[in-house]
N, C-alpha and C. Protein backbone atom coordinates (compact mmCIF):
# COMPACT_ATOMS: atom_id res chain seq x y z
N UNK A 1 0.85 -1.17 0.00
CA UNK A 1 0.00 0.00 0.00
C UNK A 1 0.89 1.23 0.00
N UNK A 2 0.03 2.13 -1.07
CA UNK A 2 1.10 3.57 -0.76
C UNK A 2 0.61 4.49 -0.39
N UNK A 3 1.01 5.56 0.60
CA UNK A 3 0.08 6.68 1.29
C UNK A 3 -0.11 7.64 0.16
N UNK A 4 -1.15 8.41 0.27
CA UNK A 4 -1.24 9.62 -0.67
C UNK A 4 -0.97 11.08 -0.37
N UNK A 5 -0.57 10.79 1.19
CA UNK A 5 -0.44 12.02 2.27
C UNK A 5 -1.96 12.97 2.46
N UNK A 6 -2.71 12.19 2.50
CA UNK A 6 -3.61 12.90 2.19
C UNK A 6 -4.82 11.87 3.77
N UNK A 7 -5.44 12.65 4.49
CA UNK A 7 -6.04 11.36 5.13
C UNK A 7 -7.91 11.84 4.97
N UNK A 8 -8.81 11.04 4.86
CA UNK A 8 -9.77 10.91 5.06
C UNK A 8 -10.67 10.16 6.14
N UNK A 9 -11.94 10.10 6.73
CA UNK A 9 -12.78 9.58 7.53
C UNK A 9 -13.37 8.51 6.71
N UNK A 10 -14.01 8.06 7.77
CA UNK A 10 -15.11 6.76 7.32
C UNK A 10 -15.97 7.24 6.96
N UNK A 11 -16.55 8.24 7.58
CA UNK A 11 -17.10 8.82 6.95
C UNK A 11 -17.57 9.74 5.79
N UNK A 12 -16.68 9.93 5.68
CA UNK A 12 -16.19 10.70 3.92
C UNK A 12 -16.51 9.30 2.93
N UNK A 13 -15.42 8.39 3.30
CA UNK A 13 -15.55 7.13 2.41
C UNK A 13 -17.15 6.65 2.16
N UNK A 14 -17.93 7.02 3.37
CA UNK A 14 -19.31 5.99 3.21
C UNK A 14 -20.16 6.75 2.47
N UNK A 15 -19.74 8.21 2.71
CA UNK A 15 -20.98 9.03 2.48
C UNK A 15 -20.71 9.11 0.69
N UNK A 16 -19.45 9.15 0.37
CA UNK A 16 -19.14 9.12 -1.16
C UNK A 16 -19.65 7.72 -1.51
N UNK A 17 -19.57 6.43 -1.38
CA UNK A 17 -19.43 5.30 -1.70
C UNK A 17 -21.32 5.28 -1.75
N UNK A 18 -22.06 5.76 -0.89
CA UNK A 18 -23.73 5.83 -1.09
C UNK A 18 -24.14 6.81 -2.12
N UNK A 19 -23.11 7.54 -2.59
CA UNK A 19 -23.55 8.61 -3.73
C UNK A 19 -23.37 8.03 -5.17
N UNK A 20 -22.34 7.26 -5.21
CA UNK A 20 -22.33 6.22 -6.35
C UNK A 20 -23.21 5.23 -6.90
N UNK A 21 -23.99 5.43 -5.59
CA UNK A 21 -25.15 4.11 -6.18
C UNK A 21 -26.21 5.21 -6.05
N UNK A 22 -26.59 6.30 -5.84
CA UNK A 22 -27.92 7.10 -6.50
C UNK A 22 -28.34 7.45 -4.76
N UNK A 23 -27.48 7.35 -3.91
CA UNK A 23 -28.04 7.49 -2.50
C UNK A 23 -27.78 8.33 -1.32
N UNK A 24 -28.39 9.31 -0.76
CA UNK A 24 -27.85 10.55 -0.04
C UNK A 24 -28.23 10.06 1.40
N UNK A 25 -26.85 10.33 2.69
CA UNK A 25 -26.51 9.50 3.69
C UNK A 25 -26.21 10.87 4.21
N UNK A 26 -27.22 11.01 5.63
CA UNK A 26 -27.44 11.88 6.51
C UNK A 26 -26.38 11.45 7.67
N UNK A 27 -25.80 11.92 8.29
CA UNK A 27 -24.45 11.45 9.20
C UNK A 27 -25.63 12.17 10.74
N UNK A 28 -25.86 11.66 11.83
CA UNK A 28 -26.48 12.56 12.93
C UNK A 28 -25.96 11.35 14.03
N UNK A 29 -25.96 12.27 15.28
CA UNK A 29 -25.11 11.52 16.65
C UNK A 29 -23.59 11.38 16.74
N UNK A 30 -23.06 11.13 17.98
CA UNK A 30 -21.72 11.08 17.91
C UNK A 30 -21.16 9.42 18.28
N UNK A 31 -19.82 9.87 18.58
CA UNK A 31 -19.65 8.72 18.93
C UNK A 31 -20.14 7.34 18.27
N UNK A 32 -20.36 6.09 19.51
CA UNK A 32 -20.74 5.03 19.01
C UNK A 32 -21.95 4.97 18.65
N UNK A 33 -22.86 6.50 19.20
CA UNK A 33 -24.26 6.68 18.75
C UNK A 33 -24.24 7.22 17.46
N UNK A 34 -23.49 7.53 16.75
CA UNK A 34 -23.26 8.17 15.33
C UNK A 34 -24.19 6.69 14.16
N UNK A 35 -25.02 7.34 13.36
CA UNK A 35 -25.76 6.73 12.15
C UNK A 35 -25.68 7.31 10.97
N UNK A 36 -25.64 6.72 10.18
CA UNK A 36 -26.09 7.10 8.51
C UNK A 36 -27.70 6.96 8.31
N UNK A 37 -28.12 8.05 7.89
CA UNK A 37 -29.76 7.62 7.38
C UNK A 37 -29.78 8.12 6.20
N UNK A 38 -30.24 7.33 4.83
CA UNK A 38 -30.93 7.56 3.74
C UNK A 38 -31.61 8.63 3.68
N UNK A 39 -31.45 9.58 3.06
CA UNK A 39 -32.35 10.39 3.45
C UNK A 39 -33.94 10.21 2.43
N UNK A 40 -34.01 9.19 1.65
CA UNK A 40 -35.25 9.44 0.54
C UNK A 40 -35.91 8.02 0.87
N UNK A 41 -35.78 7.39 2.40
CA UNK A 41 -35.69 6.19 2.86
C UNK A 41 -36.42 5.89 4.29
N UNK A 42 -35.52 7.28 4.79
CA UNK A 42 -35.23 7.40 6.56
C UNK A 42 -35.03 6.56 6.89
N UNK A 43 -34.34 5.08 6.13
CA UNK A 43 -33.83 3.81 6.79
C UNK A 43 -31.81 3.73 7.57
N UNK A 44 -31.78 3.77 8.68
CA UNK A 44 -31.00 3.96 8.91
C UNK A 44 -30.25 2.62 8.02
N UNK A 45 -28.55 2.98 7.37
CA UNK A 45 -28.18 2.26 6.43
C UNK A 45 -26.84 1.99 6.96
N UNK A 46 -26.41 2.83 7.89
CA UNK A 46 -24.93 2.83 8.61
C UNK A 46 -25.04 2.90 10.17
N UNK A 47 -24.17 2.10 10.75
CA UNK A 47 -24.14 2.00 12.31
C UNK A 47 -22.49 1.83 12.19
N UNK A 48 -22.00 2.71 13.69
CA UNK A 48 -20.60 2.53 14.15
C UNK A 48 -21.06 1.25 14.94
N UNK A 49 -19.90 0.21 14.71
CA UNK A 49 -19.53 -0.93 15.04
C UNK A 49 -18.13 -1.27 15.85
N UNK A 50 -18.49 -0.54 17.42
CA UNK A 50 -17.24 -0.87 18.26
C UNK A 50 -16.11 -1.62 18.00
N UNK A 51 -16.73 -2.87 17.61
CA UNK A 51 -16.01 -4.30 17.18
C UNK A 51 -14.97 -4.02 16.31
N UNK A 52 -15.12 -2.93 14.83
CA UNK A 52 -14.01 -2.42 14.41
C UNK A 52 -13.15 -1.51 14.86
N UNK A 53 -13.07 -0.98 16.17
CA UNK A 53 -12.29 0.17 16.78
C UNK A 53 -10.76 -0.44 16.65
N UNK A 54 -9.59 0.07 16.41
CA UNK A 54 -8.53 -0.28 15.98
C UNK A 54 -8.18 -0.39 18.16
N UNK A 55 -7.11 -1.31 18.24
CA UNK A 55 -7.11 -1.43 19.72
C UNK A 55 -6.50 -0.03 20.39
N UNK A 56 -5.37 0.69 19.72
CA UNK A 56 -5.14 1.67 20.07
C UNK A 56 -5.06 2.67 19.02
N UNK A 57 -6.47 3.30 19.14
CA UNK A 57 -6.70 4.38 18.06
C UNK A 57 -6.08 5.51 18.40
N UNK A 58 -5.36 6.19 17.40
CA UNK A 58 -5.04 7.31 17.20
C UNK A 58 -5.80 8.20 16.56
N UNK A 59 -5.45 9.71 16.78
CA UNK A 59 -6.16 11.04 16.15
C UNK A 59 -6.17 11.33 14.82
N UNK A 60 -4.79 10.76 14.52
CA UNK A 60 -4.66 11.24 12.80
C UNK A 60 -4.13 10.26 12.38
N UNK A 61 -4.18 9.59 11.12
CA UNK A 61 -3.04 8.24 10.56
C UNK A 61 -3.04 8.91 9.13
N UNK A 62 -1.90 9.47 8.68
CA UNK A 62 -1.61 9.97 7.21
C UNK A 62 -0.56 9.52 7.37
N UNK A 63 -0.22 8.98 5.81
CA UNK A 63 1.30 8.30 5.97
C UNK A 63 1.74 9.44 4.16
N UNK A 64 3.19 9.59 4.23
CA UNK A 64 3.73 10.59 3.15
C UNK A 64 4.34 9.41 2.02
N UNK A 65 3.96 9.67 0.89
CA UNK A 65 4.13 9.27 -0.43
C UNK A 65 5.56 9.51 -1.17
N UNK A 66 6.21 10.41 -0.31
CA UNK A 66 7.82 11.13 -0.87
C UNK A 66 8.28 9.69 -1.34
N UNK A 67 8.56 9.10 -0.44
CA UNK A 67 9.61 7.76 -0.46
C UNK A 67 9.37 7.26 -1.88
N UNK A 68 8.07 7.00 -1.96
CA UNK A 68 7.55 6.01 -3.33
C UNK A 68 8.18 6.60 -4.60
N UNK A 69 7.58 7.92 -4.19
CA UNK A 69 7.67 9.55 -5.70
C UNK A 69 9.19 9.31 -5.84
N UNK A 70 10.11 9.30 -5.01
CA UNK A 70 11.38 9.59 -4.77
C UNK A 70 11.97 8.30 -5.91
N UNK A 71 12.17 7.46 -5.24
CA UNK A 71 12.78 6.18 -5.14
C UNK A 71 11.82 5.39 -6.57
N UNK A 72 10.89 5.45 -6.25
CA UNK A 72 10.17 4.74 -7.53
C UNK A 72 9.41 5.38 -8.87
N UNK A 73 9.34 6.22 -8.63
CA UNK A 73 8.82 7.68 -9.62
C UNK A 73 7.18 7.49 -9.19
N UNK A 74 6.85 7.53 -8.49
CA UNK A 74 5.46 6.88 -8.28
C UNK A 74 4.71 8.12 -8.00
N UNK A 75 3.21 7.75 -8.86
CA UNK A 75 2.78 9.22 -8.56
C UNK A 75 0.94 9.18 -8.84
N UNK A 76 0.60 9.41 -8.09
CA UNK A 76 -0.93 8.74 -7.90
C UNK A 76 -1.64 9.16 -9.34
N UNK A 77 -3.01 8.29 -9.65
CA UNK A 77 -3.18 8.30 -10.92
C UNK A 77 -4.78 8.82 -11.21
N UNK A 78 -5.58 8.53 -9.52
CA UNK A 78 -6.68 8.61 -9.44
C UNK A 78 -6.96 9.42 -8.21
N UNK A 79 -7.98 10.06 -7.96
CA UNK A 79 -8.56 10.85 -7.12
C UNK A 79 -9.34 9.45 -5.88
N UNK A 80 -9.40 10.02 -4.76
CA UNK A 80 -10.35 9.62 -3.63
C UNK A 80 -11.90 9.40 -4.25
N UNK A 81 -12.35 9.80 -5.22
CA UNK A 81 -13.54 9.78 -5.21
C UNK A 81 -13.30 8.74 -6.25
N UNK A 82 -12.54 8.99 -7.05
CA UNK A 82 -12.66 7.87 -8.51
C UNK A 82 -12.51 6.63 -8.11
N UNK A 83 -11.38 6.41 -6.86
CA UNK A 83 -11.12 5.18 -5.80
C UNK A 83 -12.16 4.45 -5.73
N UNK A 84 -13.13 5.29 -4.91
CA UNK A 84 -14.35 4.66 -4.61
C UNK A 84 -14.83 4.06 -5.67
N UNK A 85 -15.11 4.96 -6.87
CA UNK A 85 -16.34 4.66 -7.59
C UNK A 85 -15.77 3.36 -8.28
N UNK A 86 -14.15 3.22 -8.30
CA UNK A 86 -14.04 1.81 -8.75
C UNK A 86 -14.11 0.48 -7.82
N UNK A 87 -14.05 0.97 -6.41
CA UNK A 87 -14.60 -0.25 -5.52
C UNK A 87 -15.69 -1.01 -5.76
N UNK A 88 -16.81 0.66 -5.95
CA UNK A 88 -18.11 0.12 -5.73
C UNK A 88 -18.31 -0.58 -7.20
N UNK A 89 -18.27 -0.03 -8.33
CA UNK A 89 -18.22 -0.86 -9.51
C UNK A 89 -17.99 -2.34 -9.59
N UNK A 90 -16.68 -2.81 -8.69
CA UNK A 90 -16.21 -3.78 -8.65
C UNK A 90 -17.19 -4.80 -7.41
N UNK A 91 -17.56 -4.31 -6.86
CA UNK A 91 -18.26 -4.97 -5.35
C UNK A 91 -19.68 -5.13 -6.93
N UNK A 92 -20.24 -4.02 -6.95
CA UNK A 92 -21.70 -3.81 -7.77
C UNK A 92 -21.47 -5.63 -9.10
N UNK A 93 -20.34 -5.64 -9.78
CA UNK A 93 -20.09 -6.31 -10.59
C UNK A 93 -20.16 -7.97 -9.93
N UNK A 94 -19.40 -8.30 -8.84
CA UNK A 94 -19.79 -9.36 -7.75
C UNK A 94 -21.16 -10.02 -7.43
N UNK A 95 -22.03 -8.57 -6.86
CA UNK A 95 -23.39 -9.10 -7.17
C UNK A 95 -24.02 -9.36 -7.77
N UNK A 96 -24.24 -8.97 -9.06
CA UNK A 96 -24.27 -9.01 -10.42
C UNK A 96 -23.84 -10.78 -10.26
N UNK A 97 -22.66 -10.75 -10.19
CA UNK A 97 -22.41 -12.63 -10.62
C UNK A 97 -22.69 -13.39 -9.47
N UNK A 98 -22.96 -13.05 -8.58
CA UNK A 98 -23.36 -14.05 -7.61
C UNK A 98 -24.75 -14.31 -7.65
N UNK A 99 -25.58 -13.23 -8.03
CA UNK A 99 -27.28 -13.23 -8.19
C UNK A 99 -27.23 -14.30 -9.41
N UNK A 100 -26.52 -13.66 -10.61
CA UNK A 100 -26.51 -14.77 -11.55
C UNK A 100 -26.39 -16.11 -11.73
N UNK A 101 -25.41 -16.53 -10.82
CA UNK A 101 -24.71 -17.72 -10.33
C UNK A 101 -26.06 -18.41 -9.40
N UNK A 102 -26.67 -17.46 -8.55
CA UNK A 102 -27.75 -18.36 -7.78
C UNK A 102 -29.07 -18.71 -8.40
N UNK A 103 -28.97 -17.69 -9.28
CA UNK A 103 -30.36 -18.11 -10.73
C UNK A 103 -30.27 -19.18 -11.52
N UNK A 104 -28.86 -19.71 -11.71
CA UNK A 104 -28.51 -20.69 -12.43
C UNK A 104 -28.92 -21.93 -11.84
N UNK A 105 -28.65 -21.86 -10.38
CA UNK A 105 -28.61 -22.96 -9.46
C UNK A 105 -30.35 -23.36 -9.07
N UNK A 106 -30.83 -22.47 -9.06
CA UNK A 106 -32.16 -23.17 -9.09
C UNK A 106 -33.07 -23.69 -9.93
């Protein structure tokens, strides 16, 4: 993995990653009381999940890209948002073959 020096939230990530699929994600509460709600839904769609808390969380985790740029000429190619939209493409494409795959089977 290479840093981009650049750091983002989970929340940034979720709230972009629900906009890719046609869906607007209301962030309200803090903490472990913090939710995502749909807003064209009001179905809550996101919950903080203790269980993922890193054991000793820190305030900030950005890691610097020099080394890579330096040493390897390396030099990022895509944006944070384009990131996403190729996750979700790729996750979206999965279901796609697994729905298919279970249509077959019956």
């Amino acid at each position: 993995m290479v840093a981009t020096g650049e750091t983002r939230t989970v929340r940034e990530f979720a709230r972009i990653a629900f906009e890719k699929v046609g869906m607007h994600v209301e962030f309200s509460g803090e903490g472990v009381d913090e939710v995502g709600t749909d807003t064209a839904s009001g179905k809550v769609v996101v919950r903080v999940n203790p269980k993922f808390f890193r054991p000793a969380e820190v305030e900030l985790l950005i890691g610097s890209p020099k080394k890579a740029e330096e040493k390897l000429g390396w030099k990022r190619e895509i944006s944070f948002d384009q990131m996403v939209e190729r996750m979700i493409a790729t996750d979206l494409a999965l279901v796609k073959q697994e729905i298919a795959f279970s249509a077959e089977r019956r």
